[in-house]
Protein backbone atom coordinates (compact mmCIF):
# COMPACT_ATOMS: atom_id res chain seq x y z
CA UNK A 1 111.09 101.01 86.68
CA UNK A 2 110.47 103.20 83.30
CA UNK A 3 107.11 104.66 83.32
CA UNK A 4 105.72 105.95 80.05
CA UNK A 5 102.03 106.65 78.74
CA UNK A 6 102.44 103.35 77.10
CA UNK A 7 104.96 101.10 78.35
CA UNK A 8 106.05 100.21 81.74
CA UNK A 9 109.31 98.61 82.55
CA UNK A 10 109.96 97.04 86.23
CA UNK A 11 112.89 95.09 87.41
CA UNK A 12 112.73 94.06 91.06
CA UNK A 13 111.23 92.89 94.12
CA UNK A 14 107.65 91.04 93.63
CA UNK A 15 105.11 91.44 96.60
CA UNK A 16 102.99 88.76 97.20
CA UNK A 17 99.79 90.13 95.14
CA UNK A 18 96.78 87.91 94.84
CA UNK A 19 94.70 87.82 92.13
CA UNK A 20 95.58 90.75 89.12
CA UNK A 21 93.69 92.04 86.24
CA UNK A 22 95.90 94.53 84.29
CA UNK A 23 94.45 96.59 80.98
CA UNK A 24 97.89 95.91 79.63
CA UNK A 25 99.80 92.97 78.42
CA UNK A 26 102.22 91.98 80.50
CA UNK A 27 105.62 90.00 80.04
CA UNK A 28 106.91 88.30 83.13
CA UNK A 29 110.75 87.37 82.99
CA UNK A 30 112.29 85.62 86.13
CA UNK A 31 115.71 86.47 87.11
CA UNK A 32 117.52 83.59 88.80
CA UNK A 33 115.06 81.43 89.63
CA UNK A 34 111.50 80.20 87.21
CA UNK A 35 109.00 81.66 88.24
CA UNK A 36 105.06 80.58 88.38
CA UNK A 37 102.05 81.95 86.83
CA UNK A 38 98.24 81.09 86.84
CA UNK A 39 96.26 82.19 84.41
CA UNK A 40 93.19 80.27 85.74
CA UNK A 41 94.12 76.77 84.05
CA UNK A 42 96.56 76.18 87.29
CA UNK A 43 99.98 77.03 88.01
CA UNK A 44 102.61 76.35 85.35
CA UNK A 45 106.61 76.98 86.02
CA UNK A 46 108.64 78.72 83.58
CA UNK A 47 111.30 81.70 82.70
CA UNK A 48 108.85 84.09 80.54
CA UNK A 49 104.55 84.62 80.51
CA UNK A 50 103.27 86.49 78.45
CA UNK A 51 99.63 87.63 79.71
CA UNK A 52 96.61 89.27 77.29
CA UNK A 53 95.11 92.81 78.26
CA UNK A 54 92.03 92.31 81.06
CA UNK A 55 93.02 88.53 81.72
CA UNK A 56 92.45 87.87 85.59
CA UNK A 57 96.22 86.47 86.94
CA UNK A 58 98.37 85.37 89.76
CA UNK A 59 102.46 85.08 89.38
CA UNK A 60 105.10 84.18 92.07
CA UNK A 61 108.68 83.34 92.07
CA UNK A 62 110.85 81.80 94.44
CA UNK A 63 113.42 84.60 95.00
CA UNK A 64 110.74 87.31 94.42
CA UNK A 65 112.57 88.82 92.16
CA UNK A 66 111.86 89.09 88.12
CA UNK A 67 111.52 91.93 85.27
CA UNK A 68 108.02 92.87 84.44
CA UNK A 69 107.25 94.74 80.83
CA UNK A 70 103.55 96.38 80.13
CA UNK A 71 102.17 96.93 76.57
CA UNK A 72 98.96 99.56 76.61
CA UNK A 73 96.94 97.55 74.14
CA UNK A 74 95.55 101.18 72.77
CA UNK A 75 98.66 102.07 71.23
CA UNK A 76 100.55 98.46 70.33
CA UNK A 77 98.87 95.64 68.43
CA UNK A 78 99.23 93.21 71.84
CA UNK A 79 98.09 89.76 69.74
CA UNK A 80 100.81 90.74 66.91
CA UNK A 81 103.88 91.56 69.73
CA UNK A 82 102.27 88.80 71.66
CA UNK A 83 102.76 86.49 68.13
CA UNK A 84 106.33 87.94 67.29
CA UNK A 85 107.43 87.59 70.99
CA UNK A 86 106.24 83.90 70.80
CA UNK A 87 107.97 83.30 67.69
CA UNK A 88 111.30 84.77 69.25
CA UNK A 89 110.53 82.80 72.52
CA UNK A 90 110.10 79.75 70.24
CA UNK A 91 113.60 80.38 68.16
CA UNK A 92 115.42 81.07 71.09
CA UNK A 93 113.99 81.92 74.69
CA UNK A 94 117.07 82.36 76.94
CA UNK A 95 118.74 84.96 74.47
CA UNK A 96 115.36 86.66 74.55
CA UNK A 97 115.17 86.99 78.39
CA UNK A 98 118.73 87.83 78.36
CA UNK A 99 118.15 90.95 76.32
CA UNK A 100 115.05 91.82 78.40
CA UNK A 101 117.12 91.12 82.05
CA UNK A 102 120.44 93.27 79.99
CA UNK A 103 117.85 96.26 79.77
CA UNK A 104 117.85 96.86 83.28
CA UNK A 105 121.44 98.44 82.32
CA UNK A 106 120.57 99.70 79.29
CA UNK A 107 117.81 101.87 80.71
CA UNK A 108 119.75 103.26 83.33
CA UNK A 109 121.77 104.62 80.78
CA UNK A 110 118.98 106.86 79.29
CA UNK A 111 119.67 110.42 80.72
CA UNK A 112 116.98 112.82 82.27
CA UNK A 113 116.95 114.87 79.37
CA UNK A 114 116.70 112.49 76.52
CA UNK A 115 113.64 111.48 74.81
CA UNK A 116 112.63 107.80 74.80
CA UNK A 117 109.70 106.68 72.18
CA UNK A 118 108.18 103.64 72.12
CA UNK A 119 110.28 102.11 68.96
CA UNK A 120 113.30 103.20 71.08
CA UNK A 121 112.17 101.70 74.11
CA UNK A 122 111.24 98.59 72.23
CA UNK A 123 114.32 98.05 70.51
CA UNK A 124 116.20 98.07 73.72
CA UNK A 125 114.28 95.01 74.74
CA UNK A 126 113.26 93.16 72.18
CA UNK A 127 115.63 94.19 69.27
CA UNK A 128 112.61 95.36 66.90
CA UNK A 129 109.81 97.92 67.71
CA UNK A 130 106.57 96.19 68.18
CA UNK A 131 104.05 96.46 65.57
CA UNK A 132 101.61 99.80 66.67
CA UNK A 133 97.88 99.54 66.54
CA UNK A 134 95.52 102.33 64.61
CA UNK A 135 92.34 103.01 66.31
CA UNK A 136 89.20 105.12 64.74
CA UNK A 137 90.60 108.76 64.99
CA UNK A 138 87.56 109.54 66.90
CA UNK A 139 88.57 106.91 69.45
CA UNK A 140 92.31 107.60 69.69
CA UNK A 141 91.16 111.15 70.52
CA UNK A 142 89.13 110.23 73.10
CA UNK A 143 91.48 107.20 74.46
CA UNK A 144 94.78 110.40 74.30
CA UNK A 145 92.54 112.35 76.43
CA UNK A 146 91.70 109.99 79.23
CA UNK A 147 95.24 109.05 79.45
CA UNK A 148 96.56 112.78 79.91
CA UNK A 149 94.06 113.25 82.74
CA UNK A 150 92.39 110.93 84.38
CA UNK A 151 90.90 112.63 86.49
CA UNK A 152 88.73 114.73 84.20
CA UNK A 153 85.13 114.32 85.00
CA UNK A 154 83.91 113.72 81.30
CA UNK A 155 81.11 111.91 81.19
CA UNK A 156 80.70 109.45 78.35
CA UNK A 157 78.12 111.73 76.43
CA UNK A 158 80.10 114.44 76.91
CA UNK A 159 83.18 112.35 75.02
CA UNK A 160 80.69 111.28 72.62
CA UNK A 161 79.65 114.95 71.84
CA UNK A 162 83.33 116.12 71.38
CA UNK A 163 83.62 113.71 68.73
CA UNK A 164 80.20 113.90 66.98
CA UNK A 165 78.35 110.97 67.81
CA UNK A 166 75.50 109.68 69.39
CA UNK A 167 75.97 107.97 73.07
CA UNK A 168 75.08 104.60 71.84
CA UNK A 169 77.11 104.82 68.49
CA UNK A 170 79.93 106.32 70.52
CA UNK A 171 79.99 103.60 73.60
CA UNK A 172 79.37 100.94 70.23
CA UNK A 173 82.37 102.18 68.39
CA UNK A 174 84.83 102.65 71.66
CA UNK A 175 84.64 98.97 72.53
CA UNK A 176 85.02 97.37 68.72
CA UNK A 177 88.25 99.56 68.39
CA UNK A 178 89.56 98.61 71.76
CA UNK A 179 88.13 95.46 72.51
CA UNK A 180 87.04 96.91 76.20
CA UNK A 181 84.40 98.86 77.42
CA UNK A 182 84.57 102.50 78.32
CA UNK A 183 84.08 102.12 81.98
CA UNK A 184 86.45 99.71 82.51
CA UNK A 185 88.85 101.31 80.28
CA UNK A 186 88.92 104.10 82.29
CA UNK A 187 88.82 102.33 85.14
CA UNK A 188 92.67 100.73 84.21
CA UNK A 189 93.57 104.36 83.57
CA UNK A 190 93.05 105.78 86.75
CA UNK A 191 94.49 103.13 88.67
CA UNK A 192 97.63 103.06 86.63
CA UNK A 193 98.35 106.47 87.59
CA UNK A 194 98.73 105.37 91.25
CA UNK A 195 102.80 104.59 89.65
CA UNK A 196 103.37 108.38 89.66
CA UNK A 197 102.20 108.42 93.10
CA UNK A 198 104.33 106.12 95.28
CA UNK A 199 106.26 108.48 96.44
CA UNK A 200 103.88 110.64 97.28
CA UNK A 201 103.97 112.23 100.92
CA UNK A 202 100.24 112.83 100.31
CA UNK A 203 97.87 110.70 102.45
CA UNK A 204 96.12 107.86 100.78
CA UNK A 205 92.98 109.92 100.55
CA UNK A 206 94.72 112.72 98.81
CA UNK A 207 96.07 110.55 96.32
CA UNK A 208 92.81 109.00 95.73
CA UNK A 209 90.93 112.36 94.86
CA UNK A 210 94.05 113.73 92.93
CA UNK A 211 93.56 110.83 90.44
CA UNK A 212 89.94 110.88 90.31
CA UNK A 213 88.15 108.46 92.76
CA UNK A 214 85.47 109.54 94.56
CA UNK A 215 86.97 108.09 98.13
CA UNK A 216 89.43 106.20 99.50
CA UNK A 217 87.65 103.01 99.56
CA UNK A 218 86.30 103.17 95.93
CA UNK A 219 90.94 103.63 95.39
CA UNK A 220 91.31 100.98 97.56
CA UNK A 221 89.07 98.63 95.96
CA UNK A 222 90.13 99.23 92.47
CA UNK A 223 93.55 99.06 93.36
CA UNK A 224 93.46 95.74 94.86
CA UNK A 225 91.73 94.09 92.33
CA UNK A 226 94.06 95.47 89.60
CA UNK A 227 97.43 95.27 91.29
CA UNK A 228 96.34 92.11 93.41
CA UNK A 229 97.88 94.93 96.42
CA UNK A 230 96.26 96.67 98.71
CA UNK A 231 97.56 101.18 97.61
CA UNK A 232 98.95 100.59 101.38
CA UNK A 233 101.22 97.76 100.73
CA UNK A 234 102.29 99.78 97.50
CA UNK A 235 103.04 102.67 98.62
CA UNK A 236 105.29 101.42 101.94
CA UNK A 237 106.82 98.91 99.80
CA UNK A 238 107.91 101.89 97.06
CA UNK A 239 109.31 104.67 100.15
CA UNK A 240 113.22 103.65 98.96
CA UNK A 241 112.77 104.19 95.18
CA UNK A 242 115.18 106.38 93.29
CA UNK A 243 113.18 108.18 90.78
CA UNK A 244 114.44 109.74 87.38
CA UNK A 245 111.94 111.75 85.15
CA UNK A 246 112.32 112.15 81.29
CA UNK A 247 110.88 114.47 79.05
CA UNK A 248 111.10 115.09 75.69
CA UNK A 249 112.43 118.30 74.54
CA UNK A 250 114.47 120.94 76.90
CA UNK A 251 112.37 119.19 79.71
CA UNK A 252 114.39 118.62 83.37
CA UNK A 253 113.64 115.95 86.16
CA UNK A 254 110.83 117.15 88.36
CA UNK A 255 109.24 115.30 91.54
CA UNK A 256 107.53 112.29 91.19
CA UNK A 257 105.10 114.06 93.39
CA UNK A 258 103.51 115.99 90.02
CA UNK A 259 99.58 114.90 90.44
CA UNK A 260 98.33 112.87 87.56
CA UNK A 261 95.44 114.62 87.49
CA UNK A 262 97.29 117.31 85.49
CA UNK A 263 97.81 116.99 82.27
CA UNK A 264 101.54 115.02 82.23
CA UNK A 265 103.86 116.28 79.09
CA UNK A 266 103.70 114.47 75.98
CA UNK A 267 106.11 111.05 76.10
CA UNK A 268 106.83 111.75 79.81
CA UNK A 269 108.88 108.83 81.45
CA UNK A 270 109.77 108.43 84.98
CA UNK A 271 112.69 106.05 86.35
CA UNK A 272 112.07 104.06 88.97
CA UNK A 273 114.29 101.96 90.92
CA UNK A 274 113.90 99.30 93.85
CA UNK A 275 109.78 99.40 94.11
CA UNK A 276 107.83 96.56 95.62
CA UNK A 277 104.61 97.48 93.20
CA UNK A 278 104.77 94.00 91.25
């Protein structure tokens, strides 16, 4: 699995999640067999899904086993990649799940020391890089700095002040540009930072407060209705990974163990291999 600040690439094992509501777009590709996806109109069987940002979810295969590729909707236009990746799926759908299932290699060959970027990342899986979205400056400030630390206390008026703007104009302006509230923006944030964590020897508690919830039940609460997992099952299921960190520059591999509630280094990417967080 490649971990970025805006793209997430997993090819492996899937759990048996219930119910999921990523902040991200996801792309399900099976493997060898179709797999099955509900997105609340019933079950449907097929090689590829593509699934919209917030949209409640529940996917299963028969040989639990598929690739799984995650758009941040702040920083790619998710309804134009979800168009063009239609339109490719429409010209020719196995040649596009072959490319996405061939990237499995093609990532591994990325060394520790290189730098990948989004266009790079996207052109190893779909051929093209996906068509990037422009927020409000004042937003993309704010949305950069929740997703370098999401554990920072902040409160919304205090984001709003950094920026110059009232509370109400602020709150107003984040969800037109992103199409989600603040709170629940945030809210994806933080639990998408459990990925840096799974190999964590930290206790669940730890890894709660290190990534900014208040408890451990408030983690495992959002956790499970996010991932459709309970952190448990995630973590156990993620003790055999093989990690690989990349970061741009004269950067070196460093332990997944780094806690996200630091500030992580600009285009940081971490290889993961063999996890059961799907």
């Amino acid at each position: 699995m490649l971990i970025g600040p805006h793209r997430v690439f997993y090819y492996g094992l899937l759990g048996r999640p219930g119910v999921r509501n990523f902040g991200c777009a996801t792309l399900y590709v099976s493997d060898l067999e179709p797999l099955q996806v509900n997105i609340g109109n019933g079950w449907s069987t097929r090689h590829l899904a593509w699934v919209p940002p917030y949209t409640p979810h529940r996917v299963r295969t028969a040989d639990r086993h598929l690739a799984v590729v995650m758009l941040e909707p702040e920083y790619t236009d998710t309804v134009m990649a979800g168009a063009c990746i239609q339109r490719k799926l429409q010209e020719n759908a196995s040649a596009v799940r072959a490319r996405i299932l061939e990237g499995v290699m093609r990532l591994q060959q990325v060394t520790t020391s290189a730098r990948l970027s989004d266009a790079e990342f996207d052109d190893l899986l779909f051929g093209q890089p996906l068509p990037r979205r422009l927020l409000d400056p004042r937003v993309s400030h704010v949305v950069d700095r929740i997703c370098e630390n999401t554990a920072d206390p902040c409160s919304a008026s205090c984001l709003a002040d950094s920026e110059g703007l009232s509370l109400s104009r602020f709150l107003h302006l984040f969800k037109a540009e992103t199409g989600v509230c603040l709170r629940k923006y945030r809210a994806w944030r933080r639990a998408r930072t459990l990925l840096y964590h799974v190999r964590s020897p930290s206790t669940l508690t730890d890894i709660a407060l290190e990534t900014g919830y208040p408890d451990s039940t408030h983690f495992s609460h959002s956790i499970r209705r996010i991932y459709g997992l309970p952190p448990r099952d995630i973590v156990s299921g993620s003790r055999r990974l093989r990690v690989r960190l990349q970061v741009s520059g004269a950067g070196q591999a460093k332990n997944l163990t780094a806690a996200s509630s630091r500030k992580l280094p600009s285009r940081t990417a971490v290889m993961v291999q063999g996890s059961a967080f799907a």
